[in-house]
C-alpha atoms as a PDB file:
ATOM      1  CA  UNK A   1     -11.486  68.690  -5.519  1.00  0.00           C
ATOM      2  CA  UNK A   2     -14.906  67.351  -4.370  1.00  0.00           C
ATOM      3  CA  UNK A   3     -18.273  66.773  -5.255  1.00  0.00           C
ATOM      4  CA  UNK A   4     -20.889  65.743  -2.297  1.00  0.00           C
ATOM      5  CA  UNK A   5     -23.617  63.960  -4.255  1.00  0.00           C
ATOM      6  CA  UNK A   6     -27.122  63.526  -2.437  1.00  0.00           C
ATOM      7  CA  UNK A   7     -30.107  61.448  -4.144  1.00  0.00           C
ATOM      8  CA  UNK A   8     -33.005  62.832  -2.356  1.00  0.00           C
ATOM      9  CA  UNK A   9     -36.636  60.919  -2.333  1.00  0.00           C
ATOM     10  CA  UNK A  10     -39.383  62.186   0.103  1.00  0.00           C
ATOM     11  CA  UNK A  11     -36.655  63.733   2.799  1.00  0.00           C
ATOM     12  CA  UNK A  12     -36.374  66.898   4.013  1.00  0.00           C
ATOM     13  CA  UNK A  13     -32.457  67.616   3.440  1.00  0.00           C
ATOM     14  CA  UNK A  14     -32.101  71.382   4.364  1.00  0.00           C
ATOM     15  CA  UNK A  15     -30.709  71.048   7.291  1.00  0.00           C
ATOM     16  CA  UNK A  16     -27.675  68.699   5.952  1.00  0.00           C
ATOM     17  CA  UNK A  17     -27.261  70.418   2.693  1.00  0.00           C
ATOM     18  CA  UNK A  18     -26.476  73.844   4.915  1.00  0.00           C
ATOM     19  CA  UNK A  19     -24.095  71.480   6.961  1.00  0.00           C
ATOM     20  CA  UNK A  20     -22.230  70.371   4.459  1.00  0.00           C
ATOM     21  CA  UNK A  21     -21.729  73.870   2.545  1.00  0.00           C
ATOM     22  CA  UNK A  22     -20.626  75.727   5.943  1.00  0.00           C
ATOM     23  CA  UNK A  23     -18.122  72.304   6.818  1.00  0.00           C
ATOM     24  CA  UNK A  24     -16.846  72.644   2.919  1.00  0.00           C
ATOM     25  CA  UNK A  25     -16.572  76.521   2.328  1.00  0.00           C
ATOM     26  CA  UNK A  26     -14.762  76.117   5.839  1.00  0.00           C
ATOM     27  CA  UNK A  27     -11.990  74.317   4.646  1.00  0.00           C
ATOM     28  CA  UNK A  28     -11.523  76.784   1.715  1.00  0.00           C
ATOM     29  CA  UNK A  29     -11.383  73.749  -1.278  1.00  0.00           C
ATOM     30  CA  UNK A  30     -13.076  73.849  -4.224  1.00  0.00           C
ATOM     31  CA  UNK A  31     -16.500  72.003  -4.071  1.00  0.00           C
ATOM     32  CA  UNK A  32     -20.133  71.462  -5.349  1.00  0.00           C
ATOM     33  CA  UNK A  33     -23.378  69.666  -3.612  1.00  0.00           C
ATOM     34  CA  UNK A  34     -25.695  68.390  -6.385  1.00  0.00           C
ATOM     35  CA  UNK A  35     -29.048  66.999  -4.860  1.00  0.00           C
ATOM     36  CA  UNK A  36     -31.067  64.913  -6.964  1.00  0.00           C
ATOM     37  CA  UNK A  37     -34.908  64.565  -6.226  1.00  0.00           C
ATOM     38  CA  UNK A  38     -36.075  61.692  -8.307  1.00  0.00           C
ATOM     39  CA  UNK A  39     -39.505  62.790  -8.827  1.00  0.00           C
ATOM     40  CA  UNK A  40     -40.725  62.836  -5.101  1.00  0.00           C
ATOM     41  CA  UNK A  41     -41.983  66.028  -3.104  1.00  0.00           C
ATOM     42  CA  UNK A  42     -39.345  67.468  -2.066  1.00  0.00           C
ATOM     43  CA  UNK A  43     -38.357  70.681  -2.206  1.00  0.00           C
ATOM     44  CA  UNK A  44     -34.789  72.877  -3.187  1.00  0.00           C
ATOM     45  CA  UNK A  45     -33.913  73.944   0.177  1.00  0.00           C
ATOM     46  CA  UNK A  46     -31.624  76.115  -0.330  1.00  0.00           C
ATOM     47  CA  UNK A  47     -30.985  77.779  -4.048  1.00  0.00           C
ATOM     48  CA  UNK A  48     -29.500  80.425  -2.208  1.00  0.00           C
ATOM     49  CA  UNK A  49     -26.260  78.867  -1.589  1.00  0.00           C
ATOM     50  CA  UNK A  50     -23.337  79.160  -3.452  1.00  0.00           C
ATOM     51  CA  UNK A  51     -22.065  75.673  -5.497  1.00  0.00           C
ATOM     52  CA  UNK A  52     -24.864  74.305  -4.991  1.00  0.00           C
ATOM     53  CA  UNK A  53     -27.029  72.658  -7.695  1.00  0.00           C
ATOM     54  CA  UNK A  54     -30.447  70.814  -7.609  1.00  0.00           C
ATOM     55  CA  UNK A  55     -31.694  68.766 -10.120  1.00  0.00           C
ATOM     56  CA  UNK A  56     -35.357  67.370 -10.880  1.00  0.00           C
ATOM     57  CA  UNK A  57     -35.987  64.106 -12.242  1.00  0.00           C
ATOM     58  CA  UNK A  58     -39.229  64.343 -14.481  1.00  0.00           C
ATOM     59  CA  UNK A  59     -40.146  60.467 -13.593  1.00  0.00           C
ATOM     60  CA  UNK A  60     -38.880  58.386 -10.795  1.00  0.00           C
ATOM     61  CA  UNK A  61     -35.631  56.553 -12.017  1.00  0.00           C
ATOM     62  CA  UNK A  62     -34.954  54.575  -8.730  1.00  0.00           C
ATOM     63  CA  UNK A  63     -32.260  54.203  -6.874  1.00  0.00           C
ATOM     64  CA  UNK A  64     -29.424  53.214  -9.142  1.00  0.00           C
ATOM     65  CA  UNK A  65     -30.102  55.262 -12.157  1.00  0.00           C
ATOM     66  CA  UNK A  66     -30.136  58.695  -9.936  1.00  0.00           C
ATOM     67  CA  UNK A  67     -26.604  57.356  -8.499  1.00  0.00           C
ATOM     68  CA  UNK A  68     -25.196  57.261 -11.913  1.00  0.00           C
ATOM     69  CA  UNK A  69     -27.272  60.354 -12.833  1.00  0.00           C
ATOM     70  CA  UNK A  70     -25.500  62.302  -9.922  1.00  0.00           C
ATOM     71  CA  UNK A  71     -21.743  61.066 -11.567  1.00  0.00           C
ATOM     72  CA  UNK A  72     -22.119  61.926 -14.641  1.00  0.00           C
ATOM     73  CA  UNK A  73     -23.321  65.594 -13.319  1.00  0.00           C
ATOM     74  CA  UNK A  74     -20.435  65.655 -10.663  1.00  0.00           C
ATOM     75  CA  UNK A  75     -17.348  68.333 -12.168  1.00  0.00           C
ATOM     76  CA  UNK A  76     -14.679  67.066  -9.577  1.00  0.00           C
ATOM     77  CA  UNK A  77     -12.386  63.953  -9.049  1.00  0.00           C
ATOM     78  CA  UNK A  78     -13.713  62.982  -5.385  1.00  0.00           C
ATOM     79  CA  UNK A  79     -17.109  62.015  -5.431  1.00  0.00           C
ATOM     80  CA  UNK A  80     -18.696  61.826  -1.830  1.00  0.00           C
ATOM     81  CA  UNK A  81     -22.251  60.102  -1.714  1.00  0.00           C
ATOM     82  CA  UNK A  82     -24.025  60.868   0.975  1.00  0.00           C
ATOM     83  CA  UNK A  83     -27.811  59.833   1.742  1.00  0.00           C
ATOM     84  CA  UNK A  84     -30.951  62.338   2.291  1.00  0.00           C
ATOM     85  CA  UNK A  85     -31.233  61.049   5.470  1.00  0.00           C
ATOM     86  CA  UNK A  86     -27.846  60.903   7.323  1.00  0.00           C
ATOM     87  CA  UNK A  87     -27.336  63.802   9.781  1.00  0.00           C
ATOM     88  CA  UNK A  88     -23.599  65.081  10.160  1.00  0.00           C
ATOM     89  CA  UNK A  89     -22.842  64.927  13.504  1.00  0.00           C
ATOM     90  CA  UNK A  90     -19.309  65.674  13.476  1.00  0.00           C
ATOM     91  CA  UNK A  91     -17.786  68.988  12.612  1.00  0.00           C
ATOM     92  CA  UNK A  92     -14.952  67.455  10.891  1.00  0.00           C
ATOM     93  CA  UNK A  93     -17.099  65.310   8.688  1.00  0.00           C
ATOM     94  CA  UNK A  94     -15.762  66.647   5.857  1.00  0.00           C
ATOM     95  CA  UNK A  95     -12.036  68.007   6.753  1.00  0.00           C
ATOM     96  CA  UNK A  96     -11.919  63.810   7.719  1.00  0.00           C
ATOM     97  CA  UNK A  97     -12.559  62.558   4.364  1.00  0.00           C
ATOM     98  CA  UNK A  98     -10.252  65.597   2.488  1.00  0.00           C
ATOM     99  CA  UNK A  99      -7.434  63.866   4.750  1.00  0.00           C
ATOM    100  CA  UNK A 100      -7.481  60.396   3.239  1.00  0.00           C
ATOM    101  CA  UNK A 101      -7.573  61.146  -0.183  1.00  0.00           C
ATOM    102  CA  UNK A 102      -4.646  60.338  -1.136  1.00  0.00           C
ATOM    103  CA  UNK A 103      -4.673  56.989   1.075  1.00  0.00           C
ATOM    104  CA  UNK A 104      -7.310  55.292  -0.900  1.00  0.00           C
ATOM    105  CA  UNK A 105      -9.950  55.229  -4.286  1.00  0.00           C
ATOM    106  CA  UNK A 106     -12.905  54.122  -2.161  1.00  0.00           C
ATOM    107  CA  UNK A 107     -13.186  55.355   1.545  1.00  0.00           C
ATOM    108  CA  UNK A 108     -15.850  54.123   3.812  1.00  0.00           C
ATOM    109  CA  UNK A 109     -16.891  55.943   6.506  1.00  0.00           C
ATOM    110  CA  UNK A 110     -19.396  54.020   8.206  1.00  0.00           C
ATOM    111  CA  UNK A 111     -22.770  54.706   9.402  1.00  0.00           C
ATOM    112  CA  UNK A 112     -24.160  55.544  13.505  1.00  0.00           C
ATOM    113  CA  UNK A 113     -27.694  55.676  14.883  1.00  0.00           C
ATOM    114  CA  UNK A 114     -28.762  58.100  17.796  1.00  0.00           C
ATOM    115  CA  UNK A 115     -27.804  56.560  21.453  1.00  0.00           C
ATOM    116  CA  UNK A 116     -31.327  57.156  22.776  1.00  0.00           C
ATOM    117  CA  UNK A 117     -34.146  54.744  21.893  1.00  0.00           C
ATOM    118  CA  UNK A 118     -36.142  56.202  19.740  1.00  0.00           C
ATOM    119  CA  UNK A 119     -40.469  55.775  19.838  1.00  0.00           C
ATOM    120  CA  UNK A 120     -41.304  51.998  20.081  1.00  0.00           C
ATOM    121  CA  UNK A 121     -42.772  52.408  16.750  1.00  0.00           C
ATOM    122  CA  UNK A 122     -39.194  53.364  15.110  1.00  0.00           C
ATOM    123  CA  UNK A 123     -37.531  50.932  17.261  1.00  0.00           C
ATOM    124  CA  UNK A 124     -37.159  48.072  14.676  1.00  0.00           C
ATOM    125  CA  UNK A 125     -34.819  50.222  12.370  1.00  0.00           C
ATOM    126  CA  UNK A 126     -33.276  51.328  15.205  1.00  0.00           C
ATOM    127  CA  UNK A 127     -32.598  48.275  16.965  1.00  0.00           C
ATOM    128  CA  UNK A 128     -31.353  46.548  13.869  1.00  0.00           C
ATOM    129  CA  UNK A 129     -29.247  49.526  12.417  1.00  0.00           C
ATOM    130  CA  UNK A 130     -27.149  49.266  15.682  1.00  0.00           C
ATOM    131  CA  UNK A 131     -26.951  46.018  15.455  1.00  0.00           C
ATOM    132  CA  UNK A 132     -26.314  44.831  11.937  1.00  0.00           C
ATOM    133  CA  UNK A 133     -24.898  48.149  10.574  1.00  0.00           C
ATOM    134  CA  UNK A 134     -23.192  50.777  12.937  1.00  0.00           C
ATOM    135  CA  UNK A 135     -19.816  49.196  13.597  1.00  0.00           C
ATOM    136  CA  UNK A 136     -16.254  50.353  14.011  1.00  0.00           C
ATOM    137  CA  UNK A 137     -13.871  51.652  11.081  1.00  0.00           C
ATOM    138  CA  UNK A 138     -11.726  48.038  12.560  1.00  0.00           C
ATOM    139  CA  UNK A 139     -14.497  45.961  12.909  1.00  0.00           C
ATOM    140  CA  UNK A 140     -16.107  47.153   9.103  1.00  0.00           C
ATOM    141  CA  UNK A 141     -12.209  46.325   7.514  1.00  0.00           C
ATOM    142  CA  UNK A 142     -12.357  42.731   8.800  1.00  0.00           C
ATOM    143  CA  UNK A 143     -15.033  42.621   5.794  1.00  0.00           C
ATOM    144  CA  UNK A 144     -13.994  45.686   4.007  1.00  0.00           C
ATOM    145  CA  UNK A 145     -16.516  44.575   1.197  1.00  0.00           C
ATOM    146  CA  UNK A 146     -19.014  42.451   2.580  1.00  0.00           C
ATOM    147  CA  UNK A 147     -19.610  45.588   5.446  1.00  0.00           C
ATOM    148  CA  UNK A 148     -19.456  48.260   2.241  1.00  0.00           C
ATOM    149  CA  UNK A 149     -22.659  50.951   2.326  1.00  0.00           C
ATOM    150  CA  UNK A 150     -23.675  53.288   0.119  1.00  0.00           C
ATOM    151  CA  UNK A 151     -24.765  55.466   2.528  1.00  0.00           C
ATOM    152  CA  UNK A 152     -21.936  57.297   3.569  1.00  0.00           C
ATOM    153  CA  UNK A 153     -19.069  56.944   1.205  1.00  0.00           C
ATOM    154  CA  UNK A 154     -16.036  58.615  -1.040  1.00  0.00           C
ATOM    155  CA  UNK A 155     -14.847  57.138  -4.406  1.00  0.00           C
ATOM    156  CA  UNK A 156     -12.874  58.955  -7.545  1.00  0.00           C
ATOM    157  CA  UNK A 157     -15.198  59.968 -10.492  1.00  0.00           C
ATOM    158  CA  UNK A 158     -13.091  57.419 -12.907  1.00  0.00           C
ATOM    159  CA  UNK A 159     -13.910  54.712 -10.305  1.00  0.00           C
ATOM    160  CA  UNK A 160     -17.889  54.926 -11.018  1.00  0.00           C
ATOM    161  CA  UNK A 161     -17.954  55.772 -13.887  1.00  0.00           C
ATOM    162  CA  UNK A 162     -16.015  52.374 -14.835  1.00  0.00           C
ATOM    163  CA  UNK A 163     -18.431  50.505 -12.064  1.00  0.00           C
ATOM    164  CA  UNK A 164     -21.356  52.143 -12.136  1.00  0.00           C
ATOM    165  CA  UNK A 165     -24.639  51.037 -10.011  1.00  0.00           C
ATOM    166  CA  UNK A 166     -26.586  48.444 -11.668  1.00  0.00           C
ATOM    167  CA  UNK A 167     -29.352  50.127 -13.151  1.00  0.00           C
ATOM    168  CA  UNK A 168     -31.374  47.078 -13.825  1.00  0.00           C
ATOM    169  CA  UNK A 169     -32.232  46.894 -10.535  1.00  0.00           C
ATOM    170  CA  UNK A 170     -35.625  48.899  -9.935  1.00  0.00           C
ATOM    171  CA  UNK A 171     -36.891  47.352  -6.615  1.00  0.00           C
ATOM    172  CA  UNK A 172     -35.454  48.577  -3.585  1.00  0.00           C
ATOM    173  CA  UNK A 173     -32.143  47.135  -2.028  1.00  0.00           C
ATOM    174  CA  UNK A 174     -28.760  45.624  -1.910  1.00  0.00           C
ATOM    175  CA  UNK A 175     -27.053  48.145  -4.198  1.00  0.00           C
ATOM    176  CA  UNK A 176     -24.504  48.145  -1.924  1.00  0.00           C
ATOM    177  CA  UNK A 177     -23.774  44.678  -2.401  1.00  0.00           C
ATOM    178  CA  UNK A 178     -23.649  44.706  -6.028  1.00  0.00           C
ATOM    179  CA  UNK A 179     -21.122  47.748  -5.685  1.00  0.00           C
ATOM    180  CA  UNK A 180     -19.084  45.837  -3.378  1.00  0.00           C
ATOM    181  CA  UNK A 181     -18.720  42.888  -5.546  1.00  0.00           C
ATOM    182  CA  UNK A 182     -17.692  44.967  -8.602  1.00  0.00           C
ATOM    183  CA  UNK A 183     -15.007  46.475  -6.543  1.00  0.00           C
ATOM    184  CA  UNK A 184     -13.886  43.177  -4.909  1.00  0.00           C
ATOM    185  CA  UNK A 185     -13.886  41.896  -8.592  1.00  0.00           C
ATOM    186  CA  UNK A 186     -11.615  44.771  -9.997  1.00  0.00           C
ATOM    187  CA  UNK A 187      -9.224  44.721  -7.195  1.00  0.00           C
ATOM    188  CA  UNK A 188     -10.289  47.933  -5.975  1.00  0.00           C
ATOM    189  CA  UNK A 189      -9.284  48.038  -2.283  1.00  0.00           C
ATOM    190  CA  UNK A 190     -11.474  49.784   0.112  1.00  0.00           C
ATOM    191  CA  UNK A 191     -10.496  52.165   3.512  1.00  0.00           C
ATOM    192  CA  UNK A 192     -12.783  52.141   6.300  1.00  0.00           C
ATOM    193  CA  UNK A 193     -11.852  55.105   8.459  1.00  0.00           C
ATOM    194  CA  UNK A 194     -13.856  56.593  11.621  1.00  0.00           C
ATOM    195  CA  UNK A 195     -16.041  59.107   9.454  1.00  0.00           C
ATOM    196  CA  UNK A 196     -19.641  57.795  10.626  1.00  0.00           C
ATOM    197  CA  UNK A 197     -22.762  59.946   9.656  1.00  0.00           C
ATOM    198  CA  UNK A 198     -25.997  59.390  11.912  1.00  0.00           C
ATOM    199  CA  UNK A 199     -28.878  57.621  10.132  1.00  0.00           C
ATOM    200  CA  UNK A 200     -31.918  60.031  11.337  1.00  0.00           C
ATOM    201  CA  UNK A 201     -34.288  58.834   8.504  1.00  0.00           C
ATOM    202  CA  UNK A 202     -35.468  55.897  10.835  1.00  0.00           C
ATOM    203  CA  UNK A 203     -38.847  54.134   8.882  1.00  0.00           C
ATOM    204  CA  UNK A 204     -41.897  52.937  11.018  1.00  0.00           C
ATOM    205  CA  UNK A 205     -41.766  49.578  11.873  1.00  0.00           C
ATOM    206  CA  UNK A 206     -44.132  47.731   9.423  1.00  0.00           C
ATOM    207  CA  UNK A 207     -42.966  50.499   6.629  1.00  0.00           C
ATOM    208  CA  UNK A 208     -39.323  49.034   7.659  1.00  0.00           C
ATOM    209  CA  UNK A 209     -40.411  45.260   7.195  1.00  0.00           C
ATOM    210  CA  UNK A 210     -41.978  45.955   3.623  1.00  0.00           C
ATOM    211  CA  UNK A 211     -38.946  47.367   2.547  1.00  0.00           C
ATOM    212  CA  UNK A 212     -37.006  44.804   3.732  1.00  0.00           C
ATOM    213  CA  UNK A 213     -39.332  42.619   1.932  1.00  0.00           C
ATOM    214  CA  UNK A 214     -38.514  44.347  -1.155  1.00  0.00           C
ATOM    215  CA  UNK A 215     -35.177  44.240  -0.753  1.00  0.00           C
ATOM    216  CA  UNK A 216     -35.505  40.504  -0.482  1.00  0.00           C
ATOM    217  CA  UNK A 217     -36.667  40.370  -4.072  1.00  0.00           C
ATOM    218  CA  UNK A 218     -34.279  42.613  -5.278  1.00  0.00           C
ATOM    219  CA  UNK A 219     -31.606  40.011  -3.951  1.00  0.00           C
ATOM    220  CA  UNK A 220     -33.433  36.986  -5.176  1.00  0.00           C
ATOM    221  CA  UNK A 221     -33.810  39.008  -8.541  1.00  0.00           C
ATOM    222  CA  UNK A 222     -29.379  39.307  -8.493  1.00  0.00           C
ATOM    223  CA  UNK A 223     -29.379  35.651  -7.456  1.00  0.00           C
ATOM    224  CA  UNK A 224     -31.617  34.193 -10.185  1.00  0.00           C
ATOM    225  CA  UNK A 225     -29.895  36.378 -12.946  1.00  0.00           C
ATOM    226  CA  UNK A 226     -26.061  35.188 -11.417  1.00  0.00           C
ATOM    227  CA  UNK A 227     -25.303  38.525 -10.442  1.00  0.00           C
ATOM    228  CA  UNK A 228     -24.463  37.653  -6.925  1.00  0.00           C
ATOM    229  CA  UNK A 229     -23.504  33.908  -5.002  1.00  0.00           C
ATOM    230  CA  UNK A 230     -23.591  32.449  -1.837  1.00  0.00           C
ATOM    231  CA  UNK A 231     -20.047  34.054  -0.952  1.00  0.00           C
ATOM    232  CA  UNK A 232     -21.751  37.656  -0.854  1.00  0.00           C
ATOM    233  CA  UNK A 233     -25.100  36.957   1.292  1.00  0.00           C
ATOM    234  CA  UNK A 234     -25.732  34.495   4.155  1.00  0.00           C
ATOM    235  CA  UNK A 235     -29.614  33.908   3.328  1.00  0.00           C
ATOM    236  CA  UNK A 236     -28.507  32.904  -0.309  1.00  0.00           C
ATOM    237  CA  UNK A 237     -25.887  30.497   1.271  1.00  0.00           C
ATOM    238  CA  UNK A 238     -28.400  29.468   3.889  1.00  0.00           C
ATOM    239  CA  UNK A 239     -31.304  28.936   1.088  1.00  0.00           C
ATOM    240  CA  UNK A 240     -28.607  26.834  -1.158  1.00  0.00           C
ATOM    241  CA  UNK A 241     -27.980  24.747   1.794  1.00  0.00           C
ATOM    242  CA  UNK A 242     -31.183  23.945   2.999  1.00  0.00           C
ATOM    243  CA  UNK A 243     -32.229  23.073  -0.429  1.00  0.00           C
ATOM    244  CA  UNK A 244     -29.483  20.844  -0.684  1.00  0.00           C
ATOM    245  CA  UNK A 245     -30.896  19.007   2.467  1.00  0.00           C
ATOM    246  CA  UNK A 246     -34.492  19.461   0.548  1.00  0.00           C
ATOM    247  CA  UNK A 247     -35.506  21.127   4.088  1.00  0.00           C
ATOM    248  CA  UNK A 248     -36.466  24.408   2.926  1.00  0.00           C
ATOM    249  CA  UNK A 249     -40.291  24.535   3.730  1.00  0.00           C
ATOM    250  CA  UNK A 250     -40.053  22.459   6.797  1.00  0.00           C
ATOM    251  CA  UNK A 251     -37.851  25.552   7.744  1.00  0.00           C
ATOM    252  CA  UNK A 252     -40.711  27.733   6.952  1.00  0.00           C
ATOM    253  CA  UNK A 253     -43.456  26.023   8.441  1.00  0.00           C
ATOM    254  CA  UNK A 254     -41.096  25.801  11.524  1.00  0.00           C
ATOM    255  CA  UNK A 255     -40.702  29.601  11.470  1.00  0.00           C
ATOM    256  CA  UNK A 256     -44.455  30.266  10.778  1.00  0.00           C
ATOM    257  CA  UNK A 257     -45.391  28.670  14.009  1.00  0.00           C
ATOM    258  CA  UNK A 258     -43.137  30.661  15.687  1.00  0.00           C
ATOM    259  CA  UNK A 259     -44.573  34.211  14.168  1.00  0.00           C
ATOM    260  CA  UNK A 260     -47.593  34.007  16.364  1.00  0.00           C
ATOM    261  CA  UNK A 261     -45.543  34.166  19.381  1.00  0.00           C
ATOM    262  CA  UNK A 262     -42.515  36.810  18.207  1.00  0.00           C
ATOM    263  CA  UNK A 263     -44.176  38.811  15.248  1.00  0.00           C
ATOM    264  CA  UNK A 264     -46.629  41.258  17.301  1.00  0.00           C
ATOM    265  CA  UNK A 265     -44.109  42.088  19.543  1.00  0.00           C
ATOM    266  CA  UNK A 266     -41.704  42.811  16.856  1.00  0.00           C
ATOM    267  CA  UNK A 267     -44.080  45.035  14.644  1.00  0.00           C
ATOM    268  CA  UNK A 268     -45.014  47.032  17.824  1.00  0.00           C
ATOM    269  CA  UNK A 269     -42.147  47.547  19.897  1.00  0.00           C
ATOM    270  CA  UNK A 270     -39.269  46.383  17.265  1.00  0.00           C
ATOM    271  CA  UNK A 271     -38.192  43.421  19.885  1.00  0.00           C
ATOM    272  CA  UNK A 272     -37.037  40.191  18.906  1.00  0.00           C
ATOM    273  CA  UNK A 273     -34.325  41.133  16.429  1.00  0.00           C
ATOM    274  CA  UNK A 274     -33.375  37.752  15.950  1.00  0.00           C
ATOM    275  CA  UNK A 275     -36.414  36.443  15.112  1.00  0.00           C
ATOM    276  CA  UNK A 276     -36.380  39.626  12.363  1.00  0.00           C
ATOM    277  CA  UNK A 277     -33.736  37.739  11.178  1.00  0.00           C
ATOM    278  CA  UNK A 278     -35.374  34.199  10.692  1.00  0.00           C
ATOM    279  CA  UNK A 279     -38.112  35.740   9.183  1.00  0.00           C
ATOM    280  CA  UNK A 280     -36.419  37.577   6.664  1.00  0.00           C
ATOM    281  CA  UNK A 281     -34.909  33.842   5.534  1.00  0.00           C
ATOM    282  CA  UNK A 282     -39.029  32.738   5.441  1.00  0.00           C
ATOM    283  CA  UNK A 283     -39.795  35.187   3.262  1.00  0.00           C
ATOM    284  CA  UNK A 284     -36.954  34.313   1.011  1.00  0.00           C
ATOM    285  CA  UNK A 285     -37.695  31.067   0.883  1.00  0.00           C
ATOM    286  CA  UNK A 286     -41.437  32.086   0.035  1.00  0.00           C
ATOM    287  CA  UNK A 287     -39.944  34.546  -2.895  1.00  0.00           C
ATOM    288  CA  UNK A 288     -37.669  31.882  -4.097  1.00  0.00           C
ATOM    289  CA  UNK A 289     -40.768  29.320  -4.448  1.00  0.00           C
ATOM    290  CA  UNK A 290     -42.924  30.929  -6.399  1.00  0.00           C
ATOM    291  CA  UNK A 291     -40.197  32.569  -8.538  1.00  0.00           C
END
């Protein structure tokens, strides 16, 4: 029936691993939870339980390769990927997912952040997470792949193991948009329902804007092999038209003298989500110049 698949790296995942098993064993189906720690400290937090398996990864794989790891260990048809840090909020989480299988290959269910600001120094995840990511099952099926997360999702075993995560892909990011495109590309519809889990891992600010650095490369890296095109990422259709224009670097110098004024308050309070925005083109635009 159902496999819930966790890839765990420096998280503490107790708490949702026990929420899952009481939601599943409620519902009386036949399930496992694998969690797979790719070679970080965390700990098996609860080898008590029954189905429930933890693996070990003797050196750190990265993102992709533990995804594909975690399918070819899964024993049931539905495979549910859920991350370390999502918190299930809803008591139905599961029972909500069991519902639609039969509607869809690939269900969605969408991602939430906590109502209440969090410390100023989380803020910038926060801020952009409600922004840019938390959005209705209606709004996410207007782009049903384009709004696709990995985060928080349902798809048959057959389904990844014929589109599995790109595993060339060591630095950190848009493995989500790589699966989306595979699944556009194989004509692979996709249901968004209402099923959001809460993202609780929320990063530090400047911890947030290195990663999103890195994930910058790792889209550049997609771009530069043909992986990906303009038609799956605004900054790569933004870059190919300012380089068309040959404006590219007068963009960046324009958005450099604007980081004196925005950038402190955005690394301290996570304000001035726009200008997160603009920056993250910069520093594509930098990536994409010395590449």
């Amino acid at each position: 029936m159902l496999s819930i698949l966790i890839p765990v790296y420096e998280y503490e995942v107790s708490l949702m691993v026990k929420e899952v098993h009481r939601q599943a064993s409620s519902l009386g189906i036949d399930f496992e939870i694998i969690c797979l720690n790719d070679a970080s400290f965390s700990k098996n937090p609860a080898s008590e339980l029954s189905n429930f398996k933890w693996i070990e990864n003797k050196t750190n794989l990265g993102r992709a390769k533990s995804r594909n790891k975690l399918v070819s260990a899964a024993m049931h048809r539905n495979l549910l990927f859920l991350d370390a840090d999502m918190q299930l909020t809803n008591p139905e989480f599961i029972q909500n997912y069991i519902i639609h299988l039969d509607a869809s290959l690939v269900i969605c269910g969408g991602i939430s952040y906590q109502k209440k600001p969090p410390m100023t120094g989380l803020r910038l995840r926060w801020n952009y997470g409600n922004i840019y990511e938390s959005a209705t099952a209606l709004e996410r099926s207007k782009e049903p792949y384009g709004s696709f997360m990995t985060g928080n999702f349902l798809a048959t075993k057959e389904i990844l193991e014929n589109h599995p995560f790109d595993d060339t892909l060591i630095i950190y990011g848009h493995e989500d948009t790589l699966f989306g495109k595979a699944l556009l590309e194989g004509g692979i519809s996709i249901l968004h329902i209402e099923n959001p889990a809460l993202h609780a891992g929320l990063e530090e600010n400047d911890v947030f804007i290195e990663k999103t650095k890195e994930g910058l490369g790792s889209l550049l890296q997609m771009y530069t092999e043909k992986k990906i095109t303009r038609d799956y990422s605004r900054i790569i259709k933004t870059f190919e038209l300012l380089k068309k224009s040959g404006t590219p670097y007068l963009v960046v110098l324009s958005i450099s003298l604007l980081e004196k004024l925005f950038y402190p308050k955005l690394l301290a309070q996570g304000k001035h989500i726009w200008f997160f925005q603009l920056l993250k083109l910069k520093w594509f635009l930098e990536l994409a110049r010395k590449s």
